[in-house]
N, C-alpha and C. Protein backbone atom coordinates (compact mmCIF):
# COMPACT_ATOMS: atom_id res chain seq x y z
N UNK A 1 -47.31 -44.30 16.06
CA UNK A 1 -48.28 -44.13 15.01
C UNK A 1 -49.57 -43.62 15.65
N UNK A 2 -49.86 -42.41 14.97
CA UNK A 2 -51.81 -41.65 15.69
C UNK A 2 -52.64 -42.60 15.07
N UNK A 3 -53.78 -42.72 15.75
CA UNK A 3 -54.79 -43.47 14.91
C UNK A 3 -55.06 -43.08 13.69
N UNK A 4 -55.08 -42.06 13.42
CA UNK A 4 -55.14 -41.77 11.83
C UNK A 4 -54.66 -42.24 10.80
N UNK A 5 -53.22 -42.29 11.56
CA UNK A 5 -52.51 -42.64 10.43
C UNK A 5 -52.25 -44.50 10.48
N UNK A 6 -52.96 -44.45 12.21
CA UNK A 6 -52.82 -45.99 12.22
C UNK A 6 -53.66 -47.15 11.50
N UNK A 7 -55.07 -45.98 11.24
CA UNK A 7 -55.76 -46.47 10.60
C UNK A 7 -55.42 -46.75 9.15
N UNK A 8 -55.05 -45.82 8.21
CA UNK A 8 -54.63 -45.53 6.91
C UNK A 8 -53.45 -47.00 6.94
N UNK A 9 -52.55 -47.32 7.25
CA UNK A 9 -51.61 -48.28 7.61
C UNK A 9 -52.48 -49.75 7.46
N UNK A 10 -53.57 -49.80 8.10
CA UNK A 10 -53.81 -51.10 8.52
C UNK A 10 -54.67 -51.14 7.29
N UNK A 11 -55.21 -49.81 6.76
CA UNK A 11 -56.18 -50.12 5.35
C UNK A 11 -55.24 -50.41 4.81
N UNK A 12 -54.03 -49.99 4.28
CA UNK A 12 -53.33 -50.20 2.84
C UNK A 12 -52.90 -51.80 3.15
N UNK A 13 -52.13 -51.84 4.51
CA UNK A 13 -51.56 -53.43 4.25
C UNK A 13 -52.94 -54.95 3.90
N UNK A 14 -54.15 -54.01 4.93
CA UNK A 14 -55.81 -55.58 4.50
C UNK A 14 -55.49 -55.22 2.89
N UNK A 15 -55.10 -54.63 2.18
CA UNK A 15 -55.47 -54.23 0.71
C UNK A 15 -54.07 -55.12 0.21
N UNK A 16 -53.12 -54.85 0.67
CA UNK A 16 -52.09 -55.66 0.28
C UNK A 16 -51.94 -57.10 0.03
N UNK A 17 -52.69 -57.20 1.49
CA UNK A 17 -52.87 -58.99 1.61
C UNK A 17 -53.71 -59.11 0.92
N UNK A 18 -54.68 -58.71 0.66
CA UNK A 18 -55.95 -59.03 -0.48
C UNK A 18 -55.33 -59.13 -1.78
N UNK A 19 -54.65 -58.29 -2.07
CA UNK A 19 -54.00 -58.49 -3.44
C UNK A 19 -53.48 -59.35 -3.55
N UNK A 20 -52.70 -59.74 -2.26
CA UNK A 20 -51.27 -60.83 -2.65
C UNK A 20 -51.70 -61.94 -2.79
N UNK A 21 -52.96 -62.33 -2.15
CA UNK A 21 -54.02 -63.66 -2.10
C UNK A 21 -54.15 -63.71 -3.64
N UNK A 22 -54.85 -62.98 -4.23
CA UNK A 22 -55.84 -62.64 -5.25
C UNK A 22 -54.87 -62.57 -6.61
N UNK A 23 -53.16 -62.36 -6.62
CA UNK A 23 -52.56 -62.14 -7.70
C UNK A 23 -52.49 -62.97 -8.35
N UNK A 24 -52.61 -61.94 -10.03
CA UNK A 24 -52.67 -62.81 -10.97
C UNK A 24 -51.85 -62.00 -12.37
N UNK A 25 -51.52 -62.28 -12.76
CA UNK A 25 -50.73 -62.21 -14.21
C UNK A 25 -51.64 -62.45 -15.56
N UNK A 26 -52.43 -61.86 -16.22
CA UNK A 26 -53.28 -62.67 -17.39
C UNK A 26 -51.84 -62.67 -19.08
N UNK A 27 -52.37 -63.53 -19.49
CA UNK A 27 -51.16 -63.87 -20.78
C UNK A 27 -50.84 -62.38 -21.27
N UNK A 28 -52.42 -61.71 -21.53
CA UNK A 28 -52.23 -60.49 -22.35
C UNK A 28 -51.06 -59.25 -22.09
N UNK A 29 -51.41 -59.68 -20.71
CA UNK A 29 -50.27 -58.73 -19.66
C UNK A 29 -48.81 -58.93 -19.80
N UNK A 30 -48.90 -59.79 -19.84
CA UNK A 30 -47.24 -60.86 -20.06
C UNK A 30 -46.71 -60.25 -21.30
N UNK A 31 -48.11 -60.89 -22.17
CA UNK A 31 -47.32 -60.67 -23.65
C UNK A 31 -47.24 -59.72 -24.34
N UNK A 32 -47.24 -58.56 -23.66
CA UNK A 32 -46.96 -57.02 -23.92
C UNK A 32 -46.06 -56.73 -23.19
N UNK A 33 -45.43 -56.93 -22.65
CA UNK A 33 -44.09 -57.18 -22.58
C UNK A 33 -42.90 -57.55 -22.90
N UNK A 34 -43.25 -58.39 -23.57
CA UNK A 34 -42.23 -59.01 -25.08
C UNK A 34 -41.77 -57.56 -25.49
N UNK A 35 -42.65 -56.99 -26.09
CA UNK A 35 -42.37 -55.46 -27.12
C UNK A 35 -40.88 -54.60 -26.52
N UNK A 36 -40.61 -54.24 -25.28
CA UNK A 36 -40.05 -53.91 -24.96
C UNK A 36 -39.07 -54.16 -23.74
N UNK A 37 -38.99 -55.81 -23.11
CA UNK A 37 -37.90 -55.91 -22.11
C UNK A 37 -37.38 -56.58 -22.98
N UNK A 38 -36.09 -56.78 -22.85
CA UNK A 38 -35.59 -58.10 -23.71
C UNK A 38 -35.45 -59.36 -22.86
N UNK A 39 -34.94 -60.57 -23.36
CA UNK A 39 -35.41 -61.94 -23.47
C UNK A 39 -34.87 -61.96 -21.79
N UNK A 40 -33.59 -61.35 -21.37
CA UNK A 40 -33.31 -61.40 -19.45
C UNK A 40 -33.90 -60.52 -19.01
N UNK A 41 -34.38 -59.57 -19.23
CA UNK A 41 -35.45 -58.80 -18.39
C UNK A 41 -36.62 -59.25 -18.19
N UNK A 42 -37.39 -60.22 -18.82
CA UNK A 42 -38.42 -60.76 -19.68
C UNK A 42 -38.51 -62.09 -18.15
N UNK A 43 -37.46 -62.57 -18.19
CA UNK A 43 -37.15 -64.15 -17.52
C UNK A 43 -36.63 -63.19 -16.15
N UNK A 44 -36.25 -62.29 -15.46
CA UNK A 44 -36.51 -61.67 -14.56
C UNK A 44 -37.89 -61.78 -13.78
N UNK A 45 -38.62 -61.37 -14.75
CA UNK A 45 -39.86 -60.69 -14.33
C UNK A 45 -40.82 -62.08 -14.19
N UNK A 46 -40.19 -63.24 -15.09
CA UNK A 46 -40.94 -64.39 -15.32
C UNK A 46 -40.88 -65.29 -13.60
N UNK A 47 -39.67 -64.93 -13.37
CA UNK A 47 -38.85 -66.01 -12.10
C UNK A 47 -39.31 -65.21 -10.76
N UNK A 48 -40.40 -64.04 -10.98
CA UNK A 48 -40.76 -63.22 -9.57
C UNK A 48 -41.89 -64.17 -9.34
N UNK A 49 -42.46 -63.76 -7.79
CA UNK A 49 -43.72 -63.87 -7.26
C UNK A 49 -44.75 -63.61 -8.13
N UNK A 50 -45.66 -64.26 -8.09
CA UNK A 50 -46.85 -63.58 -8.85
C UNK A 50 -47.07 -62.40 -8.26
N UNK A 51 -47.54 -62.38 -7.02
CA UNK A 51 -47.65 -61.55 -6.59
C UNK A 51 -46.75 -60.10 -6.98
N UNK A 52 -44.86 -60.01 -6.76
CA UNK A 52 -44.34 -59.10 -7.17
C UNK A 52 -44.46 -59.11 -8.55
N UNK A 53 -45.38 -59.76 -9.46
CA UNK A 53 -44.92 -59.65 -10.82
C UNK A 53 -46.55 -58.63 -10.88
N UNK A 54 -47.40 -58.78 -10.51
CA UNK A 54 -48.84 -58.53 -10.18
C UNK A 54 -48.47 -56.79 -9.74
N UNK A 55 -47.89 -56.82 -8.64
CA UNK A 55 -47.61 -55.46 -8.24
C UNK A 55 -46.58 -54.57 -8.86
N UNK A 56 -45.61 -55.19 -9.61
CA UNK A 56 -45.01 -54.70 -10.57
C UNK A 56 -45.27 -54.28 -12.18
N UNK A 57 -46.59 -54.90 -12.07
CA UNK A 57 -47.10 -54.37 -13.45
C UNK A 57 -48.67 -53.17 -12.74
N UNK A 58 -48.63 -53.28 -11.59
CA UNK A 58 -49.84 -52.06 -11.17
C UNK A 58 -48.45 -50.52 -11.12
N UNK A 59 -47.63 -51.27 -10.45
CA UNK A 59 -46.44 -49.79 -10.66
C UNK A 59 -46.42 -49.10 -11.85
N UNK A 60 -46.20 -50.42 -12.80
CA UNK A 60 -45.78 -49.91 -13.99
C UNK A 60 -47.14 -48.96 -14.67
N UNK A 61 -47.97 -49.62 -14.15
CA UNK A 61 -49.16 -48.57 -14.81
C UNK A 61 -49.27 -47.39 -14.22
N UNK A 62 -49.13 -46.97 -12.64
CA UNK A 62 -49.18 -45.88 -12.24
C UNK A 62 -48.06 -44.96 -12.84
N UNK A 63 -47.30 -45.46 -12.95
CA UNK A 63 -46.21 -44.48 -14.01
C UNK A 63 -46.26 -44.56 -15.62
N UNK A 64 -46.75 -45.12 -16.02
CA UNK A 64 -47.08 -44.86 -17.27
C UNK A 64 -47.88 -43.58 -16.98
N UNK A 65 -49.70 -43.22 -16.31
CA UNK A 65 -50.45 -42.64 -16.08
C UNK A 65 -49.47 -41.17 -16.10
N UNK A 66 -48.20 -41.75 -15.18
CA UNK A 66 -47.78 -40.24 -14.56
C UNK A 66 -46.92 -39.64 -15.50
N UNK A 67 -45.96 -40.71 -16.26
CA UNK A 67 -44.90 -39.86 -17.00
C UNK A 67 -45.25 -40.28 -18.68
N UNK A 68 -46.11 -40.86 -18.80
CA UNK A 68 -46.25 -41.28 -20.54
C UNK A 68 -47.06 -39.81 -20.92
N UNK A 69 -47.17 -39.47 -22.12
CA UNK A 69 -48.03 -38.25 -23.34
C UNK A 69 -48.11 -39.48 -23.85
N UNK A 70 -48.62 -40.11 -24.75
CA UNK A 70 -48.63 -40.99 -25.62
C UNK A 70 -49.68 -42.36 -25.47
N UNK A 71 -49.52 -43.55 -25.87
CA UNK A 71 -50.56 -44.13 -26.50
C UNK A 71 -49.91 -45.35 -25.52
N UNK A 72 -48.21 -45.22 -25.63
CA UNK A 72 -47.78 -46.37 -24.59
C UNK A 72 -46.50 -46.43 -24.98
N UNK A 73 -45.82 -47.35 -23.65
CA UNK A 73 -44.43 -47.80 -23.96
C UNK A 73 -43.92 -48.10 -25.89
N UNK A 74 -44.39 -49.12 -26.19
CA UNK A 74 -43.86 -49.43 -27.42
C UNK A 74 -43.90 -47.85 -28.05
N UNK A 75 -44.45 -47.39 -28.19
CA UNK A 75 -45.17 -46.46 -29.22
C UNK A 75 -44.68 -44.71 -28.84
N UNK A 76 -44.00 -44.50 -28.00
CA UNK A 76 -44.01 -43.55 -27.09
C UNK A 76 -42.40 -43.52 -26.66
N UNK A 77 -41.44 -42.45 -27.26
CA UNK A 77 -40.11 -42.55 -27.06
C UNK A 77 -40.36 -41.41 -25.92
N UNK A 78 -41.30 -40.57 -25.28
CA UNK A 78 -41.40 -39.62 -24.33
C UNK A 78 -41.34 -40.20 -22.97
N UNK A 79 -41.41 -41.47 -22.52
CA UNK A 79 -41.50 -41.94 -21.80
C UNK A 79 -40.37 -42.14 -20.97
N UNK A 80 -40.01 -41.99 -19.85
CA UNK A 80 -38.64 -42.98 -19.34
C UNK A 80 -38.51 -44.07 -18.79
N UNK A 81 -37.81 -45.05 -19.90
CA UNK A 81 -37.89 -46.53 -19.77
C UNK A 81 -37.65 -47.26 -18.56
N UNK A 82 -36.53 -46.25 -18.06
CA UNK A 82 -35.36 -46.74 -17.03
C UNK A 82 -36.29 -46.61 -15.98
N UNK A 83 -37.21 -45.42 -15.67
CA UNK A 83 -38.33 -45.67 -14.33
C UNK A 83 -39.40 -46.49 -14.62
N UNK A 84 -39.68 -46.67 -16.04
CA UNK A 84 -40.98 -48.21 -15.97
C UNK A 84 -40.42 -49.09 -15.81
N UNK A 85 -38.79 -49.37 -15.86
CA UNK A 85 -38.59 -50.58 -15.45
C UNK A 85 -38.13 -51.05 -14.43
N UNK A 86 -37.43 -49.76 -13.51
CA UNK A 86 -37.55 -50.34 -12.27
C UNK A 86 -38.82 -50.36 -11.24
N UNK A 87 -39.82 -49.67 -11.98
CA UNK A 87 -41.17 -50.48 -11.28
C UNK A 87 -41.91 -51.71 -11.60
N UNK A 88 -41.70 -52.05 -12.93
CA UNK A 88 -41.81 -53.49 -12.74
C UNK A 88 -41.10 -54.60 -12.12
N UNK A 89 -39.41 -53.65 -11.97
CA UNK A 89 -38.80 -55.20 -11.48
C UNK A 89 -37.77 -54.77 -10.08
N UNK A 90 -38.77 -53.86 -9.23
CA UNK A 90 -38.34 -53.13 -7.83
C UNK A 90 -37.96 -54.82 -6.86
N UNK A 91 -39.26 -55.33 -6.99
CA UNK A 91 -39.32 -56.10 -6.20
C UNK A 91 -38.88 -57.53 -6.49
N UNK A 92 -37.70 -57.90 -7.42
CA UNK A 92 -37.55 -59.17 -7.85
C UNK A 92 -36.53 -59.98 -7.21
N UNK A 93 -36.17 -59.40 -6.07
CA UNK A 93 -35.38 -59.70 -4.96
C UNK A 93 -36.00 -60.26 -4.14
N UNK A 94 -37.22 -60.47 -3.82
CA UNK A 94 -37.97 -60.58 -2.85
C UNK A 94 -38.09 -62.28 -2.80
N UNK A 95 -37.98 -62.43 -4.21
CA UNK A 95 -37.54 -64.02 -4.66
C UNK A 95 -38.98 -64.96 -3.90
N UNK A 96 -38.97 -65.91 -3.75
CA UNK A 96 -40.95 -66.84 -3.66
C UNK A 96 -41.02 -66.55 -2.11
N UNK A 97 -41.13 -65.31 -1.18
CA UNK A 97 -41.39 -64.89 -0.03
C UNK A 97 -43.03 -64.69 -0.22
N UNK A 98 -43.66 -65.93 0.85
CA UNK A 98 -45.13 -65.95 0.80
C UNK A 98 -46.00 -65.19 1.89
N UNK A 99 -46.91 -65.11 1.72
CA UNK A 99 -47.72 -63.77 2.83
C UNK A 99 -47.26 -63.68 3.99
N UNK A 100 -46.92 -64.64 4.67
CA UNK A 100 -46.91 -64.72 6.43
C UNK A 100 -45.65 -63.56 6.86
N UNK A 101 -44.15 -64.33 6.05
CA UNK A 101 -43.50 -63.40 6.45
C UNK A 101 -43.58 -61.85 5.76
N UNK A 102 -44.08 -61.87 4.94
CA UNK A 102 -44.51 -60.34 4.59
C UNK A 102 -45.42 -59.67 5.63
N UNK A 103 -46.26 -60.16 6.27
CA UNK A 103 -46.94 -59.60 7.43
C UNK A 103 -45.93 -59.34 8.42
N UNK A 104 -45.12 -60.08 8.97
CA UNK A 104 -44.38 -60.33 9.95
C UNK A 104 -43.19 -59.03 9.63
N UNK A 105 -42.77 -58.96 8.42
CA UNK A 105 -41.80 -57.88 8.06
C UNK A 105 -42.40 -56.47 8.44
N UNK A 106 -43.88 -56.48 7.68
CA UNK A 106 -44.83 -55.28 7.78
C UNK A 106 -44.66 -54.59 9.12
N UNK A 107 -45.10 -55.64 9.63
CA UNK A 107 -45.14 -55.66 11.91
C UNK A 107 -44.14 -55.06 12.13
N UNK A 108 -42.88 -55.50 11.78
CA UNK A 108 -42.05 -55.45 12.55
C UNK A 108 -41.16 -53.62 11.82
N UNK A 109 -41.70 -53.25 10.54
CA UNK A 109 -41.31 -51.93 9.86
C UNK A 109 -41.79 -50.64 11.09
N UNK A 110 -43.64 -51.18 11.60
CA UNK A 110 -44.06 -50.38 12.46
C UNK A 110 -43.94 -50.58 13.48
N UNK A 111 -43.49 -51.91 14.20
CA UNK A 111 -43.54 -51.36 16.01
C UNK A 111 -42.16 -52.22 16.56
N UNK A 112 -41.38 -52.27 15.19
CA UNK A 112 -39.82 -52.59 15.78
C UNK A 112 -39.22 -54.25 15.53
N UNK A 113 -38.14 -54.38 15.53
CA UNK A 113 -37.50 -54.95 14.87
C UNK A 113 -37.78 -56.67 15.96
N UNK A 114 -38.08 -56.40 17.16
CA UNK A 114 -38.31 -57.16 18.14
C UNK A 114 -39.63 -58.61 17.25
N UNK A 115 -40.36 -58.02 16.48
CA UNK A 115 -41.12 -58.62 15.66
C UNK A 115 -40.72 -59.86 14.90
N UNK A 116 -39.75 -58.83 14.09
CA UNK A 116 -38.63 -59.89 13.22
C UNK A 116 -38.12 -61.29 13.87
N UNK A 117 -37.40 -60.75 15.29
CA UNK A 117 -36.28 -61.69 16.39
C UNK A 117 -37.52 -63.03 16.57
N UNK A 118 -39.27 -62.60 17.20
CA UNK A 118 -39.80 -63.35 17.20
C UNK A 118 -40.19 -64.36 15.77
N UNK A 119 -40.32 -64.09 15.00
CA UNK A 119 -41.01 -64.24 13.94
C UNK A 119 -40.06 -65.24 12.96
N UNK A 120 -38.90 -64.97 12.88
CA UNK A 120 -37.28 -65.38 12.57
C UNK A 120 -37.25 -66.80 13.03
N UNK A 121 -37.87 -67.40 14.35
CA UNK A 121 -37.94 -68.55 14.98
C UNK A 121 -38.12 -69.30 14.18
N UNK A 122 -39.89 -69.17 13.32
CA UNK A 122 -40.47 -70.15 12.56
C UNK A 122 -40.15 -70.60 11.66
N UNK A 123 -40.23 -71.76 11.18
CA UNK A 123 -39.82 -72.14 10.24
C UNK A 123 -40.28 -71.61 8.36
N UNK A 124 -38.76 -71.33 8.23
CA UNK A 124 -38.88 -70.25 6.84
C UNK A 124 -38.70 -69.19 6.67
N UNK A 125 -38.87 -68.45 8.49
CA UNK A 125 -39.35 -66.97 8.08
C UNK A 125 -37.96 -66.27 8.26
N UNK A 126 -36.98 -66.81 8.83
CA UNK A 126 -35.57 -66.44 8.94
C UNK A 126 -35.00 -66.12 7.46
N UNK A 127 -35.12 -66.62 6.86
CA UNK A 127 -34.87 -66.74 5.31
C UNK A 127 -35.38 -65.39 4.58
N UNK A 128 -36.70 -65.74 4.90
CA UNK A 128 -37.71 -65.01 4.24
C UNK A 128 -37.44 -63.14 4.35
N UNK A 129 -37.80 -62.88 6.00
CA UNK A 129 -37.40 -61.76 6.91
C UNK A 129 -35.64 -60.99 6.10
N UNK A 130 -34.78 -61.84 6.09
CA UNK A 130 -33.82 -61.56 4.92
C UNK A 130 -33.40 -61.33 3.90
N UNK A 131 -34.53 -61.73 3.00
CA UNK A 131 -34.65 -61.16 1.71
C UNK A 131 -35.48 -60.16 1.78
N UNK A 132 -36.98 -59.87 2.80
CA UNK A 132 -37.53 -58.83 2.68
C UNK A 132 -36.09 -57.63 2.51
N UNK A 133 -35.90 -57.73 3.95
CA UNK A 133 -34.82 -56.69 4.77
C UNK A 133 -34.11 -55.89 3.07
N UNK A 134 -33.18 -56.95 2.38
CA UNK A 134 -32.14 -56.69 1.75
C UNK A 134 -32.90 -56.83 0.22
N UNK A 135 -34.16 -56.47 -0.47
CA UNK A 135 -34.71 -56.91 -1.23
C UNK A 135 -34.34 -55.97 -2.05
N UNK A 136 -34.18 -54.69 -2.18
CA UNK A 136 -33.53 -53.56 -2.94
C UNK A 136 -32.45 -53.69 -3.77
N UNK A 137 -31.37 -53.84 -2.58
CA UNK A 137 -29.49 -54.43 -3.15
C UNK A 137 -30.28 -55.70 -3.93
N UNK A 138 -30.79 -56.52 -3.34
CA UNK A 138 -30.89 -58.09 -4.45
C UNK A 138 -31.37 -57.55 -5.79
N UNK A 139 -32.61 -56.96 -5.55
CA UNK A 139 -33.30 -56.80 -6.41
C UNK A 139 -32.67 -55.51 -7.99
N UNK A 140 -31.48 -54.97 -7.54
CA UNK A 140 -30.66 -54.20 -8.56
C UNK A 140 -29.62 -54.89 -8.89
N UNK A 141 -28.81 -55.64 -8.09
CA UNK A 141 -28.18 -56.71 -8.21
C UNK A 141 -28.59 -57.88 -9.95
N UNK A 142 -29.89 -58.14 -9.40
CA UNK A 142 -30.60 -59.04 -10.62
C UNK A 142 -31.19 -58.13 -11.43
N UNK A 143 -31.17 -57.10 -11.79
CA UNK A 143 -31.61 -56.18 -12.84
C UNK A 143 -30.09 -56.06 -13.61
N UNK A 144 -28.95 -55.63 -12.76
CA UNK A 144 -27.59 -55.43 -13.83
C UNK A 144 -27.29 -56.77 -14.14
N UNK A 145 -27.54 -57.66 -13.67
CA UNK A 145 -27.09 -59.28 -14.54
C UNK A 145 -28.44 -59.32 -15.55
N UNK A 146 -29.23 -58.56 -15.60
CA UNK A 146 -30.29 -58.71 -16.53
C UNK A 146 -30.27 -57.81 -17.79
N UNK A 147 -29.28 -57.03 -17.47
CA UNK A 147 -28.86 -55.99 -18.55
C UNK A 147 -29.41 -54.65 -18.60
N UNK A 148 -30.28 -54.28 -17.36
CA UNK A 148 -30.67 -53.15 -16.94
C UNK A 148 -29.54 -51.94 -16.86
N UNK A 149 -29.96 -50.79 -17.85
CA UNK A 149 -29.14 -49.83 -17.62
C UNK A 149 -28.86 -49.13 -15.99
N UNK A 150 -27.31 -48.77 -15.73
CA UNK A 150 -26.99 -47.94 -14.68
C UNK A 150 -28.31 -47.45 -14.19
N UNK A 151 -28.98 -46.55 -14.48
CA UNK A 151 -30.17 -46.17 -13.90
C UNK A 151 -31.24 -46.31 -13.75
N UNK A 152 -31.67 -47.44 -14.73
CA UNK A 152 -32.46 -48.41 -13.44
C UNK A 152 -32.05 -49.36 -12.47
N UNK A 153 -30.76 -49.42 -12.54
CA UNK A 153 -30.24 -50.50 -11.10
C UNK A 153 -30.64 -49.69 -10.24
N UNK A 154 -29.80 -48.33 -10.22
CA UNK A 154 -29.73 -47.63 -9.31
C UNK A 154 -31.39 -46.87 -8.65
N UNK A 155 -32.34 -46.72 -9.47
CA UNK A 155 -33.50 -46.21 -9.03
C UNK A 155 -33.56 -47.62 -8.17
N UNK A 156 -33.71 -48.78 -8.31
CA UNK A 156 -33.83 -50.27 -7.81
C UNK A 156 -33.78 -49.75 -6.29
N UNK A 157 -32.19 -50.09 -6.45
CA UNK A 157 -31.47 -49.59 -5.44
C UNK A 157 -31.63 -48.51 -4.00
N UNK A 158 -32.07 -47.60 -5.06
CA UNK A 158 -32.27 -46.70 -3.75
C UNK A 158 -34.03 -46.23 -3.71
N UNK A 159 -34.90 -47.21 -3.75
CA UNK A 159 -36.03 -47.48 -3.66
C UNK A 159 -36.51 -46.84 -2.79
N UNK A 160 -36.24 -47.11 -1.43
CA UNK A 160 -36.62 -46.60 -0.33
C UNK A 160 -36.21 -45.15 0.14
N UNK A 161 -34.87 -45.19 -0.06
CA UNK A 161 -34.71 -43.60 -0.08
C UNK A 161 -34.10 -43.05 -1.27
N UNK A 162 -34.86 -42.40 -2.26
CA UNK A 162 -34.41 -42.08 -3.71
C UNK A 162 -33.22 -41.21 -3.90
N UNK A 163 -32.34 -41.75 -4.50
CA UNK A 163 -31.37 -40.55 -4.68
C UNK A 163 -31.68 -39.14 -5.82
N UNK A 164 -32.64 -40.31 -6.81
CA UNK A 164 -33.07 -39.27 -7.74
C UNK A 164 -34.54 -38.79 -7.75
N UNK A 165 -34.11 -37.01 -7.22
CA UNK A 165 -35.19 -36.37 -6.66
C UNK A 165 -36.79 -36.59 -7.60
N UNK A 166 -36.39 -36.47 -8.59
CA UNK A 166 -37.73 -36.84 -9.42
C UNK A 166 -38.42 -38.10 -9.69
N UNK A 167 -37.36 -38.62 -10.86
CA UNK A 167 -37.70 -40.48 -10.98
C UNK A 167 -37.59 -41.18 -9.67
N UNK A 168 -37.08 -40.99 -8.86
CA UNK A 168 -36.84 -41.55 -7.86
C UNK A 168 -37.76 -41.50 -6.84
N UNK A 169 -38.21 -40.28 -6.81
CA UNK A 169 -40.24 -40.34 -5.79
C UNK A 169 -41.02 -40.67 -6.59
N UNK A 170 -40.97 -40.52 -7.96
CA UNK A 170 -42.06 -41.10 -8.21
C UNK A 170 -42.36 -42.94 -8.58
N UNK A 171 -41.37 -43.32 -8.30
CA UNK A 171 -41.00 -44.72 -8.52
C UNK A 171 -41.51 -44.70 -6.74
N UNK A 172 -41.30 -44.45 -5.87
CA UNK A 172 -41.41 -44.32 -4.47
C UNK A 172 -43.02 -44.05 -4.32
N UNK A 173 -43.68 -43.07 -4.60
CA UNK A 173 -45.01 -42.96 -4.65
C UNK A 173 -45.48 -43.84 -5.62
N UNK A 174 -45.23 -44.48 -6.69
CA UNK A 174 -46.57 -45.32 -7.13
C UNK A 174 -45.87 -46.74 -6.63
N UNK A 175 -44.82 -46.92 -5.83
CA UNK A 175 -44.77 -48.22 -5.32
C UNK A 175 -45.59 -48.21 -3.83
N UNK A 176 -45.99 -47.25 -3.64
CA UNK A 176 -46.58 -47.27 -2.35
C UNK A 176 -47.91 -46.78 -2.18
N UNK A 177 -48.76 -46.51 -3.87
CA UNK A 177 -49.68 -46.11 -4.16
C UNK A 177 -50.45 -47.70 -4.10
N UNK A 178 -49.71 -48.86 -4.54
CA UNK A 178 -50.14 -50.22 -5.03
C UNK A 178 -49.34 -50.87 -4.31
C-alpha cells in the first residue's frame, strides 16, 4: 500500500469505527420499512448488528440516490428492488461481530492473513474472524430462507466480486462508499 492510498485506507476505516461506535437505527427508519420488505425480510434486518443494520440502510440510500427517478421505494416501480435489498441486507451474516474483531479482520485484509492467526488466539475473535471471512455465503444464505428473490441472493453473494456488471458494482461502490 503507497501512502496515498495508505492514507485514504486508514481515513475510511477511523470513519468506520466512528460509525460503528455511534450506530443507530431511529423508529422512523425502521418503520419505513414495513412498506416494502415483508414480515422475514423485516426480522432479517431486525436480528443484524446495529451497526450492519445502520450501514445497511446508508447503502440503501446511496442507491436509492443512484438508481431511483422517483419520490422512493414504495412509490417508485423504476427502481430495482433486488439491488436495494441486497444493500440493506449485504451484511446480515456478519451476525453480533463487535468492533475489535472487525479491526483485526480490516488488518489482516491489508497486510495479510498472519493478523487473523494472531488475533484468532483471543477470546471470541476465532468465531468472529469466521463469520467476517464467510459473511457473503452466510449472508445470501439468510436472505433465500428470508424469501429474497434469486437475485438478490446472488448480488449478496457475489458482493465482493460482482458477477453482475452493473447492479453488482454498484451494490460494490456504495457498500464501500459507507
Amino acid at each position: 500500500m503507497d501512502s496515498s492510498s495508505g492514507h485514504s485506507w486508514w481515513a475510511g476505516k477511523v470513519r468506520q469505527f466512528r460509525a460503528h461506535l455511534r450506530a443507530r437505527v431511529r423508529p422512523p427508519e425502521r418503520a419505513a420499512l414495513v412498506v416494502w420488505l415483508t414480515p422475514a425480510q423485516l426480522a432479517l434486518f431486525d436480528r443484524m448488528h446495529v451497526a450492519d443494520r445502520r450501514h445497511g440502510l446508508d447503502v440503501l440510500a446511496t442507491l436509492r440516490g443512484n438508481v431511483s427517478t422517483g419520490v422512493g421505494v414504495a412509490h417508485d416501480r423504476a427502481v430495482d428492488l433486488d439491488l436495494l435489498l441486497a444493500g440493506l441486507l449485504h451484511d446480515a451474516g456478519k451476525g453480533q461481530t463487535g468492533v475489535w474483531p472487525r479491526v483485526a479482520y480490516a488488518l489482516g485484509q491489508v497486510y495479510g492473513p498472519w493478523i487473523w492467526r494472531l488475533a484468532a488466539v483471543l477470546p471470541g475473535f476465532g468465531p468472529a474472524l469466521t463469520r467476517l471471512r464467510e459473511h457473503a455465503e452466510v449472508s445470501a444464505t439468510m436472505a433465500a430462507s428470508a424469501g429474497c428473490a434469486a437475485r438478490t441472493v446472488e448480488l449478496i453473494r457475489n458482493q465482493d466480486a460482482p458477477t453482475d456488471p452493473a447492479a453488482g458494482r454498484q451494490l460494490q461502490l456504495a457498500d464501500e462508499a459507507n
